[in-house]
N, C-alpha and C. Protein backbone atom coordinates (compact mmCIF):
# COMPACT_ATOMS: atom_id res chain seq x y z
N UNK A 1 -0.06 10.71 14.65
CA UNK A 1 0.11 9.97 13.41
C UNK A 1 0.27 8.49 13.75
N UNK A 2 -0.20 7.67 12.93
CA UNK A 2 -0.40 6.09 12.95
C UNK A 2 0.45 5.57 12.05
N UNK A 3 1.25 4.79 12.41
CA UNK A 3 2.53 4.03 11.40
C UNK A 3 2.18 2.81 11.23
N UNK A 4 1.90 1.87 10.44
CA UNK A 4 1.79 0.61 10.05
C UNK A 4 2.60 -0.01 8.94
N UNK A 5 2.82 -1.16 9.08
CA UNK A 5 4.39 -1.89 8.48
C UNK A 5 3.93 -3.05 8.20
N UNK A 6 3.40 -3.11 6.48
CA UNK A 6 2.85 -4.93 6.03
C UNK A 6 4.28 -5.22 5.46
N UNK A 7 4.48 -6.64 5.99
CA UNK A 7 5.65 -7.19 5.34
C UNK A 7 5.66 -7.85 4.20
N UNK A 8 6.21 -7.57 3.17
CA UNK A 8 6.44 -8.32 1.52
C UNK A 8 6.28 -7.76 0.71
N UNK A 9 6.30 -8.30 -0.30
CA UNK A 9 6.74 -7.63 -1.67
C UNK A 9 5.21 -6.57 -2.38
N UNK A 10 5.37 -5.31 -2.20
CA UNK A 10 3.82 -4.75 -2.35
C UNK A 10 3.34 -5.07 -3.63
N UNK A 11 2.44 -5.07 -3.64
CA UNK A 11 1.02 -5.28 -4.59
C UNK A 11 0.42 -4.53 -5.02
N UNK A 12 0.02 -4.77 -6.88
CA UNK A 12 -0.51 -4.07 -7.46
C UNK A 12 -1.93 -4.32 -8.06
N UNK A 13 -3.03 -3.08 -8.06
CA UNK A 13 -4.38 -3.94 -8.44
C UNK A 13 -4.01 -4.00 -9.36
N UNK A 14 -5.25 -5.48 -9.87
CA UNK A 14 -5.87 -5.80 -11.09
C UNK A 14 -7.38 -5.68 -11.48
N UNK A 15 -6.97 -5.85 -12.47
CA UNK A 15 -8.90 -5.16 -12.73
C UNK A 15 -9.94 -6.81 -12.64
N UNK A 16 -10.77 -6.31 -11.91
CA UNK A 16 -11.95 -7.13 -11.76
C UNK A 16 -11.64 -7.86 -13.94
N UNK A 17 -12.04 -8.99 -13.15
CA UNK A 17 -12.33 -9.90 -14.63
C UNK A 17 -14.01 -10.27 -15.12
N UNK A 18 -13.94 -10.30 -16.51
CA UNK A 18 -15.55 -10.68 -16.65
C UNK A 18 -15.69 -11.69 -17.20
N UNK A 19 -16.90 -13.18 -16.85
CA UNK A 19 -17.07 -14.38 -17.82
C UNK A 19 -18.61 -14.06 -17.85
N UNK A 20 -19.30 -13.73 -18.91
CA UNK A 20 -20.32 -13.83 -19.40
C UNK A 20 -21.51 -12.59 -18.72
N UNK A 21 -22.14 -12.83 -17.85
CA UNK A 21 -22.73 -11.57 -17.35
C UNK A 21 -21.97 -11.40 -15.85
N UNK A 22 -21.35 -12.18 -15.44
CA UNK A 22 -20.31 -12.40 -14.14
C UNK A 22 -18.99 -11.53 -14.10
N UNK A 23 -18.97 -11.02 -13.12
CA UNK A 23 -17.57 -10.37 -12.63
C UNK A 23 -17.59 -10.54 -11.14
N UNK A 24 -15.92 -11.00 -11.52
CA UNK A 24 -15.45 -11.36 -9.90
C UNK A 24 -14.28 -10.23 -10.17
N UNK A 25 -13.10 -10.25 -8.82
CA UNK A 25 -12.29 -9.59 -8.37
C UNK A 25 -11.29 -11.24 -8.30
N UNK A 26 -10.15 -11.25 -9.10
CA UNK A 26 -9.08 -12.00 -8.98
C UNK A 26 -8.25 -11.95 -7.62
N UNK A 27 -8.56 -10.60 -6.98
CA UNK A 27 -7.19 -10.90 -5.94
C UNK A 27 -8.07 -10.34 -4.75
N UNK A 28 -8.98 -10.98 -3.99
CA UNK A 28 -10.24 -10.99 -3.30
C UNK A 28 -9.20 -11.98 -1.98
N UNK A 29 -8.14 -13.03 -2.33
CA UNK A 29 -7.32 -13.88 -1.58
C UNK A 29 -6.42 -13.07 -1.30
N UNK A 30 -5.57 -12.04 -2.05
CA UNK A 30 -4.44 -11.33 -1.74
C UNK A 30 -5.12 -10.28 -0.80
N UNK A 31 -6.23 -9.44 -1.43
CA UNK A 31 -6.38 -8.68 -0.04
C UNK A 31 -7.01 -8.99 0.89
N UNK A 32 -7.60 -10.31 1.09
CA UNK A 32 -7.45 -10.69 2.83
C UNK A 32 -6.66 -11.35 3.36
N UNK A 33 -5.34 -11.88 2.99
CA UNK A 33 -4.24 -12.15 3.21
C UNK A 33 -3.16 -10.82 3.60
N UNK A 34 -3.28 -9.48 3.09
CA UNK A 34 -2.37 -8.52 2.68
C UNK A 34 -3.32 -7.84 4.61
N UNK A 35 -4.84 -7.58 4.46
CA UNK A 35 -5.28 -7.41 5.65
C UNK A 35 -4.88 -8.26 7.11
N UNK A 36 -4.78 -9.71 7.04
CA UNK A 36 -4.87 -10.27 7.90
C UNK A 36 -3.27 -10.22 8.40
N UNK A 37 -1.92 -9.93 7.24
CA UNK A 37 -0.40 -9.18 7.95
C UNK A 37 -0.90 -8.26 8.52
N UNK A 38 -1.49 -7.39 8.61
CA UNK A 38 -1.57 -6.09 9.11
C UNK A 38 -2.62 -6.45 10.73
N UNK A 39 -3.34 -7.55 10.25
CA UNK A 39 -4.15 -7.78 11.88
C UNK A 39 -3.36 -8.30 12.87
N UNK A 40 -2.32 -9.28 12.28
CA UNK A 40 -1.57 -10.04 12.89
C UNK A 40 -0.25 -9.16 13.76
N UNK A 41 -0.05 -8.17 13.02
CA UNK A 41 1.24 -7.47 13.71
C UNK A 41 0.35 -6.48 14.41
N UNK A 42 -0.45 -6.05 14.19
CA UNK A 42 -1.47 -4.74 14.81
C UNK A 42 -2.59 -4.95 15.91
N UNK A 43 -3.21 -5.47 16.81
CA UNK A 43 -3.88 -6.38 17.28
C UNK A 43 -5.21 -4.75 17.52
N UNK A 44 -4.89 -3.88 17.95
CA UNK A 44 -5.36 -2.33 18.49
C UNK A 44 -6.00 -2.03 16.99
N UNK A 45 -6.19 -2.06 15.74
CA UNK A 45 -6.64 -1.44 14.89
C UNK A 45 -7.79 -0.94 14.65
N UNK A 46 -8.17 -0.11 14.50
CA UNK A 46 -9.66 0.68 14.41
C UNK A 46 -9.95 1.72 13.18
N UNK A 47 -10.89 1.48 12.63
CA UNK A 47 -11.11 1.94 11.13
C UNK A 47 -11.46 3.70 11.94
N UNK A 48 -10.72 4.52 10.90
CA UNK A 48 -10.98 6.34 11.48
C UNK A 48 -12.02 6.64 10.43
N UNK A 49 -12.56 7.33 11.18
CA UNK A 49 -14.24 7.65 10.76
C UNK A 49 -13.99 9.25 10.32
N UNK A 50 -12.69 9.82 10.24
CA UNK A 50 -12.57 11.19 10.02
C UNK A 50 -11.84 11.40 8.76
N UNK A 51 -11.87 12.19 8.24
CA UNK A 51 -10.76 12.53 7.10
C UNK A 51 -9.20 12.29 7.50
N UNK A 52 -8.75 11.64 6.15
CA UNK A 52 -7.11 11.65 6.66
C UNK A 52 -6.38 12.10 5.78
N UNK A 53 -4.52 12.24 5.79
CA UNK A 53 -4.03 12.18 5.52
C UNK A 53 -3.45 10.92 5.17
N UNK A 54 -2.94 10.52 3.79
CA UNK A 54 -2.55 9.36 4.07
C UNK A 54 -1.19 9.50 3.28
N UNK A 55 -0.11 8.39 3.73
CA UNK A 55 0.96 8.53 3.28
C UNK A 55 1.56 7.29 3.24
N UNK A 56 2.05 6.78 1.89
CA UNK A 56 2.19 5.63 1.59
C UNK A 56 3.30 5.09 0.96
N UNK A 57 4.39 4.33 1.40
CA UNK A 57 6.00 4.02 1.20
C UNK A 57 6.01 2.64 0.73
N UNK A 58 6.39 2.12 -0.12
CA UNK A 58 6.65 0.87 -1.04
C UNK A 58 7.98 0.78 -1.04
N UNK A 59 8.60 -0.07 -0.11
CA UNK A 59 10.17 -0.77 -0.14
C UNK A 59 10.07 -2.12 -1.12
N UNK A 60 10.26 -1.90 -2.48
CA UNK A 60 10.38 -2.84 -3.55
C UNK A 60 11.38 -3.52 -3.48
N UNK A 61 11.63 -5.18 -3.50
CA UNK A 61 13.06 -5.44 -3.94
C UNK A 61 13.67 -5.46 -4.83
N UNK A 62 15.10 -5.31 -4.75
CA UNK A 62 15.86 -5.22 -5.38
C UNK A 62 16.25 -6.91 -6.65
N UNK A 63 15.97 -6.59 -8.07
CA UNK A 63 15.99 -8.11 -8.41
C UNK A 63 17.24 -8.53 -8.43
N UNK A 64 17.17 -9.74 -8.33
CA UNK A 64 17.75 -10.70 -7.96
C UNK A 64 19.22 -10.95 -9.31
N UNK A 65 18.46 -10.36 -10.36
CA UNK A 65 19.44 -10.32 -11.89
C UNK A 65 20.80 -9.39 -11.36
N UNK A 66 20.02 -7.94 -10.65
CA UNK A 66 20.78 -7.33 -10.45
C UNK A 66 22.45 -7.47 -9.70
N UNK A 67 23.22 -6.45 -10.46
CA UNK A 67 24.96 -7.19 -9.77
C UNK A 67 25.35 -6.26 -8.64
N UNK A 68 26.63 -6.70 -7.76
CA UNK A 68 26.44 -6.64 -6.15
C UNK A 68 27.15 -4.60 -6.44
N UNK A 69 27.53 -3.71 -7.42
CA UNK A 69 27.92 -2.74 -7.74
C UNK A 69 26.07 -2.33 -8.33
N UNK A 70 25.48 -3.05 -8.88
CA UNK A 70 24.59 -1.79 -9.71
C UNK A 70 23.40 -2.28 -8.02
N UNK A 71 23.33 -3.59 -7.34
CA UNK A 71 22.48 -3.50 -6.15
C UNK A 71 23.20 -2.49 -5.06
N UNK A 72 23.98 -1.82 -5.09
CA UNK A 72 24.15 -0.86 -3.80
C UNK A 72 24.10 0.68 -4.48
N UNK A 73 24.03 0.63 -6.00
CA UNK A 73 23.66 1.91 -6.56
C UNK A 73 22.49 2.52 -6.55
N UNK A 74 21.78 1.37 -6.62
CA UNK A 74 20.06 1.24 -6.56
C UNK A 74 19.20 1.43 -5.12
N UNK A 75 20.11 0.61 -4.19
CA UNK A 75 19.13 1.10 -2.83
C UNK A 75 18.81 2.37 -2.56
N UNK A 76 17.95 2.54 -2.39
CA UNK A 76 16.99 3.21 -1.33
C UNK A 76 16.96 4.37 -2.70
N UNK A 77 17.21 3.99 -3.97
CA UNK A 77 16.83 5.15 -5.09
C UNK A 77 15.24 4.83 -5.57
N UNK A 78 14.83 5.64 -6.35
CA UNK A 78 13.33 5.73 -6.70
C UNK A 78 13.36 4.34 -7.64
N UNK A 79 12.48 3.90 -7.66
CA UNK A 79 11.97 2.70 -8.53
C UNK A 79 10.88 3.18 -9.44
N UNK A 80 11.50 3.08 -10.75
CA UNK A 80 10.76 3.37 -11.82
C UNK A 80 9.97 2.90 -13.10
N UNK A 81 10.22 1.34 -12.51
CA UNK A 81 9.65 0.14 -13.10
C UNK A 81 8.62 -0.18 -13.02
N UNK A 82 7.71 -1.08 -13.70
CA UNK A 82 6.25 -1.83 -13.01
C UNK A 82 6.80 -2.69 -11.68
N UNK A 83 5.63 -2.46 -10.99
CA UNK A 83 4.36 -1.93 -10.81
C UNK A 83 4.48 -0.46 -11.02
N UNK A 84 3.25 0.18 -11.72
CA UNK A 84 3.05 1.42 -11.65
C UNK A 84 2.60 2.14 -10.29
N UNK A 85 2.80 3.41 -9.42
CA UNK A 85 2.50 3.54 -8.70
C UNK A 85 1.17 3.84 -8.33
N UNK A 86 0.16 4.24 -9.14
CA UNK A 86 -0.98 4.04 -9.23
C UNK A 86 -1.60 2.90 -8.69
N UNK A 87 -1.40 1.60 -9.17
CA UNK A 87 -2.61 0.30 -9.17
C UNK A 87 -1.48 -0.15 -7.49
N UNK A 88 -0.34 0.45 -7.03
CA UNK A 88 -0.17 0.15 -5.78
C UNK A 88 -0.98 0.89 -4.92
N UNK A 89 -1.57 2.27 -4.74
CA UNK A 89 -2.48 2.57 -4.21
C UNK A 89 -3.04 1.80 -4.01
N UNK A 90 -4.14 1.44 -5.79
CA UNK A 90 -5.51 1.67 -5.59
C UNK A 90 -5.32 0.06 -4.92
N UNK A 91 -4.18 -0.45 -4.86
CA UNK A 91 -4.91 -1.87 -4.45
C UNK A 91 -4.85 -1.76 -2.62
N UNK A 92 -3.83 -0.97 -1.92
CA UNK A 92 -3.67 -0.55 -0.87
C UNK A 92 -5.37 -0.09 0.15
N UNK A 93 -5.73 0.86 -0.96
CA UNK A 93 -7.06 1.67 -0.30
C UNK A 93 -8.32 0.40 -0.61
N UNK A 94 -7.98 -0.95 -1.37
CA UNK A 94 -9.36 -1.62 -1.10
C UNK A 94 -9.32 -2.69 -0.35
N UNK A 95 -7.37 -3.08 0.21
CA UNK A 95 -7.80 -3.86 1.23
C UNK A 95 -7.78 -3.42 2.62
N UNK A 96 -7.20 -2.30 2.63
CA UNK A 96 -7.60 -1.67 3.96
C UNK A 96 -9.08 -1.03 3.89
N UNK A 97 -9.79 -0.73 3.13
CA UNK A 97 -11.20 -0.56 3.33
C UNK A 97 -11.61 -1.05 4.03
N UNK A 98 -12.45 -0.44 5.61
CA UNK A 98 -13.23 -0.83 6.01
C UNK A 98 -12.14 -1.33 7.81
N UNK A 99 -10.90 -1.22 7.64
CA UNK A 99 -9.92 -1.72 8.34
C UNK A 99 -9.08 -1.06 8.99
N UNK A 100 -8.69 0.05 8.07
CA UNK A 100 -7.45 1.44 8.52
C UNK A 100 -8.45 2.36 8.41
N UNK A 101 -9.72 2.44 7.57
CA UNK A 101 -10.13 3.84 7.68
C UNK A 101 -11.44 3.09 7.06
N UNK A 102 -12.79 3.86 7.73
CA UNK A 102 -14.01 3.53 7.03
C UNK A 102 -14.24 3.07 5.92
N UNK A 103 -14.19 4.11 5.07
CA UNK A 103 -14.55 4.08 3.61
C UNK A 103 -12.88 4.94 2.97
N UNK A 104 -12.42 4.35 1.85
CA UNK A 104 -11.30 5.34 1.30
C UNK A 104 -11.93 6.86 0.89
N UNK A 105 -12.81 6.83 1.07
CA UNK A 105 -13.62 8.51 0.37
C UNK A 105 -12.82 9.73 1.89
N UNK A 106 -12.51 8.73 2.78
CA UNK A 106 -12.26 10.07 4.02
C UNK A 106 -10.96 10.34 3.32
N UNK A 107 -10.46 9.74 3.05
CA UNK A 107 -8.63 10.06 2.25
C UNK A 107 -9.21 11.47 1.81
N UNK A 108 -8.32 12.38 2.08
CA UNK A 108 -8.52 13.93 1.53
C UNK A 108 -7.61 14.08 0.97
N UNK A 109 -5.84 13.84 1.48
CA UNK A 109 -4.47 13.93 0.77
C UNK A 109 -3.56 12.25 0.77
N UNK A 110 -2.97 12.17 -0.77
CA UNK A 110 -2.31 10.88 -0.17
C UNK A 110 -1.02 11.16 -1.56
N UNK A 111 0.47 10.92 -0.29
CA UNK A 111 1.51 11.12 -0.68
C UNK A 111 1.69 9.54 -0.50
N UNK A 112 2.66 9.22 -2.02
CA UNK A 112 3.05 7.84 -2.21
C UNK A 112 4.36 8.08 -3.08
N UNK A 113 5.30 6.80 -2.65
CA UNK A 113 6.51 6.77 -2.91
C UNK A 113 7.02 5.35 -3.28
N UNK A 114 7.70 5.05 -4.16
CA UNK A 114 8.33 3.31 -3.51
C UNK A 114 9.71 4.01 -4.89
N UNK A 115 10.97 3.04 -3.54
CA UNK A 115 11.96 2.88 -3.54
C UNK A 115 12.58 1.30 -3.57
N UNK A 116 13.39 1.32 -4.12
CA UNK A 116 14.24 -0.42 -3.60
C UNK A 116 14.83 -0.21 -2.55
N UNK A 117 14.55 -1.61 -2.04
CA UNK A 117 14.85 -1.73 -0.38
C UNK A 117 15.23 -3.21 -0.02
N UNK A 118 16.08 -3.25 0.97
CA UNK A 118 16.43 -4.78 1.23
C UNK A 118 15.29 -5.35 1.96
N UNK A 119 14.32 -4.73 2.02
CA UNK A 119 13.73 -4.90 3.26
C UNK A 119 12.17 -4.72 2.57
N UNK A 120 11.46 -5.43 1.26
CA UNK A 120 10.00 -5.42 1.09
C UNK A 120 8.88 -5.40 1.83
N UNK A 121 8.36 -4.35 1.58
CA UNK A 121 7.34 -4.08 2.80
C UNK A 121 6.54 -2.33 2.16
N UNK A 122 5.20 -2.30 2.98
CA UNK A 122 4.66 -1.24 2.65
C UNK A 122 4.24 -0.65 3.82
N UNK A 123 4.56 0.41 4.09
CA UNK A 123 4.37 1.45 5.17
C UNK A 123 3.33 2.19 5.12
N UNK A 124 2.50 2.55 5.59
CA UNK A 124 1.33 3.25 5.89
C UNK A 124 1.10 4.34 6.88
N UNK A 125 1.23 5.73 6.79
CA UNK A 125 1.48 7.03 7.99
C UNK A 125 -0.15 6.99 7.61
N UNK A 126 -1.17 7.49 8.73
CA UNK A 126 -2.18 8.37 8.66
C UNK A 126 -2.24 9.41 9.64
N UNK A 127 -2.56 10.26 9.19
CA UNK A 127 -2.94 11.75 9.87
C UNK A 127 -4.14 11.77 10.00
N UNK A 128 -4.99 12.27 11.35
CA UNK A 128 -6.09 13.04 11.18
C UNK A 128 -6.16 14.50 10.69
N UNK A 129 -7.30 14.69 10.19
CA UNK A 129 -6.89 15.79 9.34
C UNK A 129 -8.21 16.80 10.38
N UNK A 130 -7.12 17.73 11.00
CA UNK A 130 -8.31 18.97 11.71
C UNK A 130 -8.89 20.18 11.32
N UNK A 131 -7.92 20.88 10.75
CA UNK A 131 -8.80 21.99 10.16
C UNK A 131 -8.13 22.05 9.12
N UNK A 132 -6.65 22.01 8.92
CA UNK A 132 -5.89 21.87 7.26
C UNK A 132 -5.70 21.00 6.86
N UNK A 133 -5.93 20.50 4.97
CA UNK A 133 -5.85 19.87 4.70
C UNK A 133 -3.96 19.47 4.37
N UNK A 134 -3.55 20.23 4.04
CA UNK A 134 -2.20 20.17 4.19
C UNK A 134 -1.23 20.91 5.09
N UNK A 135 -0.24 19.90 5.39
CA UNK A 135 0.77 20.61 6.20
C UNK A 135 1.88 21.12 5.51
């Protein structure tokens, strides 16, 4: 199994925008910025050409409104606020495209979680996947 650790506050997609017959991607800067943490701490990285497992941890922070009794009630509990955990995936699997794993189509299983954490950051487990798809 492969552990990877981007540091900061995780990120959620947005949807491609349209002006007239034109569509761009707004956050085209965030995910090669969000890639290039991950080149910078990782120097060995190699896109897996096999099916994976993927498993994906969102340490959200804790806001700042929050008081020093309801911030130690809250750590490391589920976060149930926006970002939705959805558009943290999907934004996860398009800037590692091409980077952590070929194409996101090899993803066969993907367990995702985010919690508040003193410590913002998104974790990344992959498994090769050999003959079961689940363990």
């Amino acid at each position: 199994m492969k552990v990877y650790a981007i540091a900061g506050v995780p990120i959620p997609l947005q949807r491609h925008r349209h002006h007239g017959k034109f569509s761009y991607d707004p956050q085209k800067k965030q995910k090669i910025n969000f890639a290039e943490k991950l080149w910078t701490t990782y120097f060995d990285v190699k896109p897996v050409e096999n099916a994976i497992n993927l498993t994906i941890e969102y340490h959200m922070p804790i806001p700042k409104s929050y008081s020093k009794k309801r911030h130690t009630e809250v750590l490391e509990k589920p976060h149930s606020g926006r970002p939705d955990l959805s558009n943290l995936i999907k934004f996860t699997e398009d800037a590692l495209n091409g980077i952590l794993w070929k194409d996101d189509a090899l993803i066969a299983s993907i367990k995702a979680k985010k919690f508040y954490s003193l410590c913002p950051q998104t974790v990344i487990k992959i498994k090769n996947v050999a003959s079961k798809v689940f363990d």
